[in-house]
C-alpha atoms as a PDB file:
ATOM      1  CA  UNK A   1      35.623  -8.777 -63.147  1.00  0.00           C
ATOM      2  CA  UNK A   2      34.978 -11.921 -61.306  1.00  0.00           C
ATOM      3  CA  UNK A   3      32.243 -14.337 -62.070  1.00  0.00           C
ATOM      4  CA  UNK A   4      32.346 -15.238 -58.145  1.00  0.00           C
ATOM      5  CA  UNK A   5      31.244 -12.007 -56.801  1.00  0.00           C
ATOM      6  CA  UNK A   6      27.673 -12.248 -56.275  1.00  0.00           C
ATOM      7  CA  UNK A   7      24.603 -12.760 -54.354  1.00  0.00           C
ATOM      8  CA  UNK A   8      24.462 -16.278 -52.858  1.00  0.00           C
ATOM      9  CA  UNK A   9      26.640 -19.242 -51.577  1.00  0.00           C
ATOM     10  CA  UNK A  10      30.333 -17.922 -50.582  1.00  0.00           C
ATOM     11  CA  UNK A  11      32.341 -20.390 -53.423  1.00  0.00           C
ATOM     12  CA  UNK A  12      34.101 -23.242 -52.081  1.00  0.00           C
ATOM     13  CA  UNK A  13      38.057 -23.605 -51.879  1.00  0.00           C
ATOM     14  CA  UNK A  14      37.571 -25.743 -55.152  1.00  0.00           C
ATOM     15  CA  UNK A  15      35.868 -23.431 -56.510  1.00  0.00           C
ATOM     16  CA  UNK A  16      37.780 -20.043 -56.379  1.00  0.00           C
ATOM     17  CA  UNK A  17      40.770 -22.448 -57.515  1.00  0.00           C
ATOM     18  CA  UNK A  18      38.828 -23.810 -60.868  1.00  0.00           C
ATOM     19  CA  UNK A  19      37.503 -20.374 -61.238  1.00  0.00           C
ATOM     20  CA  UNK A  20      41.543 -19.134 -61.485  1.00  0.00           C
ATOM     21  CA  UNK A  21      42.624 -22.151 -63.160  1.00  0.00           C
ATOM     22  CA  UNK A  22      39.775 -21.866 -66.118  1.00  0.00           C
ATOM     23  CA  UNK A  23      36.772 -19.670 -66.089  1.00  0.00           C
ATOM     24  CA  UNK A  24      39.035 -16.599 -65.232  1.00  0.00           C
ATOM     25  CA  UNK A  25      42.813 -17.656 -66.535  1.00  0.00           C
ATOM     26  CA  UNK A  26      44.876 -14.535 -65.776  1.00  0.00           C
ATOM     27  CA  UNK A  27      46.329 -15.020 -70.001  1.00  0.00           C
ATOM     28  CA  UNK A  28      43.933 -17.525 -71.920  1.00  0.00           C
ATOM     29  CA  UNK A  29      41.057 -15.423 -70.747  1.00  0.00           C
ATOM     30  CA  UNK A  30      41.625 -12.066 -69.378  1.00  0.00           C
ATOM     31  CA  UNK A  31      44.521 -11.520 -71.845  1.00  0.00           C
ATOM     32  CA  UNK A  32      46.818 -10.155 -69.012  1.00  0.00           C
ATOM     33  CA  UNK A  33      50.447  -9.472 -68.548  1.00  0.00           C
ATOM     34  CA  UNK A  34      50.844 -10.997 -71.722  1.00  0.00           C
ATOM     35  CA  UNK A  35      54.106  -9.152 -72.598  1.00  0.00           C
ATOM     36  CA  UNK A  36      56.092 -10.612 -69.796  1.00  0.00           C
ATOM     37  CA  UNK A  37      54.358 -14.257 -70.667  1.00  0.00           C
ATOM     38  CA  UNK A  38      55.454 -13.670 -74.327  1.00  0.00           C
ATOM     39  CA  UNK A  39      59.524 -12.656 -72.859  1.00  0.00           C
ATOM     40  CA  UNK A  40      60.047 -15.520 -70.475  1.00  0.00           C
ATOM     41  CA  UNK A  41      58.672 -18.454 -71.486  1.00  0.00           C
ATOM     42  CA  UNK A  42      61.417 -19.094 -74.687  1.00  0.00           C
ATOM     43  CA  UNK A  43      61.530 -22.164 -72.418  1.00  0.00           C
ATOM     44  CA  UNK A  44      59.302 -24.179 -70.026  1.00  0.00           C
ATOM     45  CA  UNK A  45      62.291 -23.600 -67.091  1.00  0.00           C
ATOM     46  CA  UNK A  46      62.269 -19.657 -67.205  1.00  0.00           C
ATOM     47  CA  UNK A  47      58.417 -20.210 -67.135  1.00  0.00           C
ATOM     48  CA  UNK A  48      57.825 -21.997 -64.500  1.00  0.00           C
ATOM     49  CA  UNK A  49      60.480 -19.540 -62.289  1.00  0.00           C
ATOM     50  CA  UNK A  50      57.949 -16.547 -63.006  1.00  0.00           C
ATOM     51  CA  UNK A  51      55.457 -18.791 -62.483  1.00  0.00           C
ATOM     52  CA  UNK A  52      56.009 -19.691 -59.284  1.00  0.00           C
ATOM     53  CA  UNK A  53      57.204 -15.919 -58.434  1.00  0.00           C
ATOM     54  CA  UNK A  54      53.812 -14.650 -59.261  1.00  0.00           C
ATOM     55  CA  UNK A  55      52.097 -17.566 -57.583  1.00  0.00           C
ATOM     56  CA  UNK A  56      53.749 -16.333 -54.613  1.00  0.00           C
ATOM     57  CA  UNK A  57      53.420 -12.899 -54.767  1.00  0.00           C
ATOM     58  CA  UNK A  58      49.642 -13.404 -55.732  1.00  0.00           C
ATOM     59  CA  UNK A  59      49.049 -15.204 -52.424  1.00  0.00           C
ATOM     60  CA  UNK A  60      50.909 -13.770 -49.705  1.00  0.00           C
ATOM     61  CA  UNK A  61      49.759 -10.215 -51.233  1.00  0.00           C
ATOM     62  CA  UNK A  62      46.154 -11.024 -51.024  1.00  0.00           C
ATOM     63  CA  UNK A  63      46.581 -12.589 -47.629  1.00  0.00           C
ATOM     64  CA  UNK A  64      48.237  -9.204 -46.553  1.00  0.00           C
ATOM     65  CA  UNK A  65      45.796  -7.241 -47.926  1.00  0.00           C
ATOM     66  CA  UNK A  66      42.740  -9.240 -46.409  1.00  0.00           C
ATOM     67  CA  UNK A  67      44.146  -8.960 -42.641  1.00  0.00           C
ATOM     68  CA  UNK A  68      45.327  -5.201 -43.080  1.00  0.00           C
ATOM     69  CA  UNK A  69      42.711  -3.551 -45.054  1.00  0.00           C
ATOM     70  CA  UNK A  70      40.981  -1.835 -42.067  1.00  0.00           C
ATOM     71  CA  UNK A  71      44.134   0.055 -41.603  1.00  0.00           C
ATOM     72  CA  UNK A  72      43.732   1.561 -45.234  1.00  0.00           C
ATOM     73  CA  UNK A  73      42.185   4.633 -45.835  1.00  0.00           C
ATOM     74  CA  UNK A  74      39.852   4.344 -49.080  1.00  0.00           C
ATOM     75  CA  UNK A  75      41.705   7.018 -50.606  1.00  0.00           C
ATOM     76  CA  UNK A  76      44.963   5.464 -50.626  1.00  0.00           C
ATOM     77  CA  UNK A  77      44.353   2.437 -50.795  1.00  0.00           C
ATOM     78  CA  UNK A  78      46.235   1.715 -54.565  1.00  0.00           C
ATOM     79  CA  UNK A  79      49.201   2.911 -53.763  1.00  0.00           C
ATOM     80  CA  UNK A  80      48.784   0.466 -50.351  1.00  0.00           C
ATOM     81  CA  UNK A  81      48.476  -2.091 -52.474  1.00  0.00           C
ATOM     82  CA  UNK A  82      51.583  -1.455 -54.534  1.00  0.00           C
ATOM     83  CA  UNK A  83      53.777  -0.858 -51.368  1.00  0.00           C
ATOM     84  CA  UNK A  84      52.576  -4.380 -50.612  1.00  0.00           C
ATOM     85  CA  UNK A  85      52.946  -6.021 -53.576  1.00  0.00           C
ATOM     86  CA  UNK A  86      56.590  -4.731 -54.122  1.00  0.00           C
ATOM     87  CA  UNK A  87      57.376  -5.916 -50.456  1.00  0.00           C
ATOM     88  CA  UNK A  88      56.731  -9.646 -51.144  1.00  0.00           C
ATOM     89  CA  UNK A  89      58.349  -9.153 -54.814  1.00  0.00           C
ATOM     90  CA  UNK A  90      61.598  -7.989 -53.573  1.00  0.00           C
ATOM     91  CA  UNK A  91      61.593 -10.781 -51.014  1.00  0.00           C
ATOM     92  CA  UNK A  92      60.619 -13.709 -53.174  1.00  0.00           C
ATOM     93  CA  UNK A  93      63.234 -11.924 -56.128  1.00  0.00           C
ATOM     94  CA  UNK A  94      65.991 -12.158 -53.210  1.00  0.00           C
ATOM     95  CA  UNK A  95      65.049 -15.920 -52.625  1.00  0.00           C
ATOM     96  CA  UNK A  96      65.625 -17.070 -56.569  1.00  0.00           C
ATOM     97  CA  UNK A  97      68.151 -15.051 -56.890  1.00  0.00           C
ATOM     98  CA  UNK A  98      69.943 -16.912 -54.074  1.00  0.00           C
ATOM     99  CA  UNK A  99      68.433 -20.943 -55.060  1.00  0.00           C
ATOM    100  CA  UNK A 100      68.238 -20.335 -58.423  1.00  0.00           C
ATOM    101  CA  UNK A 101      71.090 -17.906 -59.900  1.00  0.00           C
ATOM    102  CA  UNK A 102      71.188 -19.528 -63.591  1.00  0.00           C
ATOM    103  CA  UNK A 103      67.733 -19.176 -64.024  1.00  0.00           C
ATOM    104  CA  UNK A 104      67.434 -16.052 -62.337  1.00  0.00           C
ATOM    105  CA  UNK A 105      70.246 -14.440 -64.513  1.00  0.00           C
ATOM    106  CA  UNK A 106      68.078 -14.907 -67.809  1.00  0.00           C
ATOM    107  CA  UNK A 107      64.171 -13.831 -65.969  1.00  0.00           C
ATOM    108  CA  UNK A 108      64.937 -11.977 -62.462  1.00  0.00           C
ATOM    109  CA  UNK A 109      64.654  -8.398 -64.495  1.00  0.00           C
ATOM    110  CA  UNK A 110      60.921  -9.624 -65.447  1.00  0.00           C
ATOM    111  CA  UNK A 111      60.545 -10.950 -61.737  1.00  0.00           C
ATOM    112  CA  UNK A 112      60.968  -7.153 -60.473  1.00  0.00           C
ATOM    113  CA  UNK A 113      58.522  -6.197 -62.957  1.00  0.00           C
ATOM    114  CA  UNK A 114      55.932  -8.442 -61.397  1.00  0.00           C
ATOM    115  CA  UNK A 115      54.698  -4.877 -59.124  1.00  0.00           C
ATOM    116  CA  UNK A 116      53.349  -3.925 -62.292  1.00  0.00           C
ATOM    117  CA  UNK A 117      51.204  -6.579 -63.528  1.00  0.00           C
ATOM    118  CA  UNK A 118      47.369  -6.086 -63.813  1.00  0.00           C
ATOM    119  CA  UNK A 119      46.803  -9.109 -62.476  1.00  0.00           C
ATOM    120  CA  UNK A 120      47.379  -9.460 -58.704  1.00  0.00           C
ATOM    121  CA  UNK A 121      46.358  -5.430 -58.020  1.00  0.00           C
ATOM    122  CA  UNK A 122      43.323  -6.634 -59.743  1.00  0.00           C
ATOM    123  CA  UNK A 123      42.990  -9.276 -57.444  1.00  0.00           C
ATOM    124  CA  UNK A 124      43.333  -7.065 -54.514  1.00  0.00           C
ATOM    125  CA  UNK A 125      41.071  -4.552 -55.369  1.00  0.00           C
ATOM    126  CA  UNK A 126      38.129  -6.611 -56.426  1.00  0.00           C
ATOM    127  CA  UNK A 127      38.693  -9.610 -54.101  1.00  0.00           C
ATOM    128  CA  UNK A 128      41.135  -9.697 -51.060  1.00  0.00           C
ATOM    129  CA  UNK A 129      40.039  -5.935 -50.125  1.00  0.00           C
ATOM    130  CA  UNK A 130      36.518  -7.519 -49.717  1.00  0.00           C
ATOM    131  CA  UNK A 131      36.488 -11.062 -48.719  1.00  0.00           C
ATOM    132  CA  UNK A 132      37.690 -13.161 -45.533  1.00  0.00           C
ATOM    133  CA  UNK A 133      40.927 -14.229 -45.401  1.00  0.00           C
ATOM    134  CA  UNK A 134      40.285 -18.000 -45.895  1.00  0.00           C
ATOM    135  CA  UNK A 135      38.330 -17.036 -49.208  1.00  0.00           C
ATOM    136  CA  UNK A 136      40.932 -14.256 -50.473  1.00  0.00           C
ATOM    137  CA  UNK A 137      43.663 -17.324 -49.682  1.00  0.00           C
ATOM    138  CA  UNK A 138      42.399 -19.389 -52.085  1.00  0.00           C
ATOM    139  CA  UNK A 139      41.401 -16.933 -54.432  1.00  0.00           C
ATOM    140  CA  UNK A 140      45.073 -15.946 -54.871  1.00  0.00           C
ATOM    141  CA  UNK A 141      46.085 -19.399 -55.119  1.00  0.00           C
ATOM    142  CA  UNK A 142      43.401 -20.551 -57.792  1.00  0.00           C
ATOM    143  CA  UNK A 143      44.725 -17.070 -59.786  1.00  0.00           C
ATOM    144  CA  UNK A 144      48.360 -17.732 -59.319  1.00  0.00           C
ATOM    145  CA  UNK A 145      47.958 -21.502 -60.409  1.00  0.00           C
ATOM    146  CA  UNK A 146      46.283 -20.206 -63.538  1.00  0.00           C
ATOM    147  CA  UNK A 147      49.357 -17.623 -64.378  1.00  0.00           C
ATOM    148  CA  UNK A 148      52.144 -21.043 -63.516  1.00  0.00           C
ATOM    149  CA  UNK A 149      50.495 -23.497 -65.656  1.00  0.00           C
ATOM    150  CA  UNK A 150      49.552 -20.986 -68.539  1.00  0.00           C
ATOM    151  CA  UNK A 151      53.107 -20.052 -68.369  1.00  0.00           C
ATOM    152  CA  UNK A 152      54.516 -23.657 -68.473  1.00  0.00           C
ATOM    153  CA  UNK A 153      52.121 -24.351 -71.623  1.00  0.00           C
ATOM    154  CA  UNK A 154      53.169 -21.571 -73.584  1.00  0.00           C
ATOM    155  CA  UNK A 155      56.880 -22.291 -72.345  1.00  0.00           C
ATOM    156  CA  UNK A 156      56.575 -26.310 -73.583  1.00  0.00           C
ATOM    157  CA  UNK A 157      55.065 -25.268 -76.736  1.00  0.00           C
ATOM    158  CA  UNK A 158      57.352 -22.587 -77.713  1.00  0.00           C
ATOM    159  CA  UNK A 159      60.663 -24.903 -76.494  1.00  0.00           C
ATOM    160  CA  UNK A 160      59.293 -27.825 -77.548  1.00  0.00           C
ATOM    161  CA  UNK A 161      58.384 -26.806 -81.244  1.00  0.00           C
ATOM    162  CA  UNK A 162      60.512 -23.641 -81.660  1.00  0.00           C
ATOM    163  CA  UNK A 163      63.619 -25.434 -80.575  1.00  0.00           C
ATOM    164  CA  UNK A 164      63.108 -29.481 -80.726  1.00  0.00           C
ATOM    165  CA  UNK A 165      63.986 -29.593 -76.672  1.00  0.00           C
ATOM    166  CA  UNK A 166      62.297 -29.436 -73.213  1.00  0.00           C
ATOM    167  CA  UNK A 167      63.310 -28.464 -70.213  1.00  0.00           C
ATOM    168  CA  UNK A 168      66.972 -27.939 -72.141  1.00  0.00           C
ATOM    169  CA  UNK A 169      67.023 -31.317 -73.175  1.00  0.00           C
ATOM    170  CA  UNK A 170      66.954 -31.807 -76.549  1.00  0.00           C
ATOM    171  CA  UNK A 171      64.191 -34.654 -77.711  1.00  0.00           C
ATOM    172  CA  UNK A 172      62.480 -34.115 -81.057  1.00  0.00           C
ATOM    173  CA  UNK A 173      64.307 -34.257 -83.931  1.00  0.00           C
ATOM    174  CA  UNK A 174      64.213 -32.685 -87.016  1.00  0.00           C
ATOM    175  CA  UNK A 175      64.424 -29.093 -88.075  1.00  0.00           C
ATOM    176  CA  UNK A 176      62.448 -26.644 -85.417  1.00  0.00           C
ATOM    177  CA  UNK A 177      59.801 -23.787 -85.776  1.00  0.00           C
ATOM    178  CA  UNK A 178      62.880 -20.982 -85.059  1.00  0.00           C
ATOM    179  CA  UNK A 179      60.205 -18.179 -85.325  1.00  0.00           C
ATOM    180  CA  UNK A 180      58.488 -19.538 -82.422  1.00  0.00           C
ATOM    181  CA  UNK A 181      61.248 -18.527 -80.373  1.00  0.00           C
ATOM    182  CA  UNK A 182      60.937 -14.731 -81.438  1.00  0.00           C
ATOM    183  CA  UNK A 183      58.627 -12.389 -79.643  1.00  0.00           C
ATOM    184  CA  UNK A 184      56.151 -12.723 -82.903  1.00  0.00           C
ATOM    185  CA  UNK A 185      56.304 -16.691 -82.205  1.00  0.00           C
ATOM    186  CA  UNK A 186      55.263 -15.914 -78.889  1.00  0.00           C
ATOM    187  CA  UNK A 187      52.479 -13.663 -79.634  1.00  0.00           C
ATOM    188  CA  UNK A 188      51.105 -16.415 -82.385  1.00  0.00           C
ATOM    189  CA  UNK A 189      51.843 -19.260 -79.484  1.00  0.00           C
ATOM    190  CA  UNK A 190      49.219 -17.797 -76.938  1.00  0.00           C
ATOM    191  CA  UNK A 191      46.684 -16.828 -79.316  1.00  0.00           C
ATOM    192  CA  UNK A 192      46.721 -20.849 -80.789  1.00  0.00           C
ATOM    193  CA  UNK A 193      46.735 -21.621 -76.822  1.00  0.00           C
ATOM    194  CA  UNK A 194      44.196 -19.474 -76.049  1.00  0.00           C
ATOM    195  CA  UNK A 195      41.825 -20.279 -78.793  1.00  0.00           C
ATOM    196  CA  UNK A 196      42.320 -24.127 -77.768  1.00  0.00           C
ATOM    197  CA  UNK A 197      41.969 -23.313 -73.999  1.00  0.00           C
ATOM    198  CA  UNK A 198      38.415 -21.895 -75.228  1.00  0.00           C
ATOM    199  CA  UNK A 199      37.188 -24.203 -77.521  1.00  0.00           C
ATOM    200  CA  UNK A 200      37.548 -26.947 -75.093  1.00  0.00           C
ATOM    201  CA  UNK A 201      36.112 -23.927 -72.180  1.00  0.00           C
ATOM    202  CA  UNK A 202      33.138 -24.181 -74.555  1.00  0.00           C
ATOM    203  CA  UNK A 203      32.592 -27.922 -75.330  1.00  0.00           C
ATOM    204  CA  UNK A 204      32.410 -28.250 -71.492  1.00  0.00           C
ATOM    205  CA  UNK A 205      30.204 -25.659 -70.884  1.00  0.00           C
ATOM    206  CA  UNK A 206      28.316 -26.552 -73.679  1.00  0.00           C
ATOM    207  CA  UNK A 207      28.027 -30.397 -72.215  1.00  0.00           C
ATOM    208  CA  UNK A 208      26.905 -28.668 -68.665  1.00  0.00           C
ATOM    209  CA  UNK A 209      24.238 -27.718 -70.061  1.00  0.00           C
ATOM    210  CA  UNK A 210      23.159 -30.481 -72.353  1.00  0.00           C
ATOM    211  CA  UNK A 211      23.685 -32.846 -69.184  1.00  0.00           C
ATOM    212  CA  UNK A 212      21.292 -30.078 -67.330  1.00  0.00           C
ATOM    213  CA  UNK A 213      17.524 -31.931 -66.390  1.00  0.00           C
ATOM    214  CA  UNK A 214      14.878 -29.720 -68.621  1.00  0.00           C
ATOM    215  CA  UNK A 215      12.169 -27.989 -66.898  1.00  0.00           C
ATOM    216  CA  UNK A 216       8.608 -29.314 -66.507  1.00  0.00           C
ATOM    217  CA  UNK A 217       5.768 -27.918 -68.058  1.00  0.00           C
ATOM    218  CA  UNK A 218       3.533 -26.148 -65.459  1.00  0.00           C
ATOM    219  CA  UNK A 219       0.643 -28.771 -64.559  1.00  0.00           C
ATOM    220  CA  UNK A 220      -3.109 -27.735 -66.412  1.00  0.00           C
ATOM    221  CA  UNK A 221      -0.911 -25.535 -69.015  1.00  0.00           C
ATOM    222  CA  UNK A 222      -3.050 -23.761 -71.943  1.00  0.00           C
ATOM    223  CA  UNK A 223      -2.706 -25.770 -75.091  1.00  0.00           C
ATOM    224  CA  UNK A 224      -2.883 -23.828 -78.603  1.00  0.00           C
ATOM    225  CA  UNK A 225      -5.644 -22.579 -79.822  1.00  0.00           C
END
């Protein structure tokens, strides 16, 4: 699943962020959890709170994993994981619930739900169970970073065109795109982010390579005949 896992250099801390952030964005290009992303982010706010939840949850999960996993039997390890995961949910869901009660009242059932997204047991089982701690840190980090600020784009976009405000402040004038706001709106919203978020994926890789040096011929080379 991850383009990090392989023979070589361990990746950097920059790296295993990027690679989170871009080459391996949880919703723009693994296409995960995308139901919850489509239910919260009506607005940038309710966003960024699940955001931040999974960003959480993502980290402190994999760090758990990383220092326990010689204390989990192969076998069982899944539902290890899960036991885990919903730990740090329920603590982090009785945290916003006690800062942040407005927004919690219109996201906290989609904050519970967080156990169940693909996302961070995929993380676990393909890159905390295996890695140091130090790497599996950052790893989460770079992957929960790529969940907040997917959500927050979709969340401006859809707020911001669907109902002429951001943040709850109203700013653009004129009559909004109401269908943006309905579950169908979000669906269309991410798939006009994610083709965006690819295109320019492409143009860069694309100018990585141009900007590459070309190799040399091999010295006394045949010529044609």
């Amino acid at each position: 699943m991850t383009t990090l896992l392989h023979p070589g250099p361990a990746p950097t801390p920059r790296q295993l962020i990027l690679n989170g952030i871009f080459a391996e964005n949880p919703v723009f290009r693994l296409a995960l959890s995308l139901c919850p992303a489509v239910a919260v982010t009506t607005s940038v706010l309710n966003g960024l709170l699940l955001g931040v939840a999974v960003l959480a949850v993502q980290v402190l999960s994999s760090v758990t994993v990383t220092l326990v996993r010689g204390l989990i039997h192969p076998r069982v390890r899944i539902p290890v994981y899960t036991i885990i995961i919903a730990v740090w949910v329920s603590a982090i869901d009785m945290a916003l619930a006690a800062f942040f009660p407005a927004l919690y009242a219109q996201v906290g059932l989609y904050v519970k739900l967080i156990v169940a997204f693909a996302i961070i047991i995929s993380r676990l089982e393909v890159f905390a169970s295996r890695q140091p701690l130090v790497p599996s840190f950052f790893d989460g980090l770079g992957m929960g970073l790529g969940f907040l600020l997917a959500l927050l784009a979709i969340g401006a976009f859809r707020e911001l065109l669907g109902s002429g405000s951001f943040a709850g402040h109203a700013i653009a004038p004129g009559k909004p795109l109401l269908f943006l706001t309905l579950p169908a709106g979000g669906f269309f919203s991410i798939a006009i982010l994610m083709a965006f978020f690819n295109w320019i994926e492409a143009r860069a890789r694309r100018g990585r390579e141009g900007s590459a040096p070309a190799p040399r011929a091999a010295a006394g080379g045949t010529h044609g005949v």
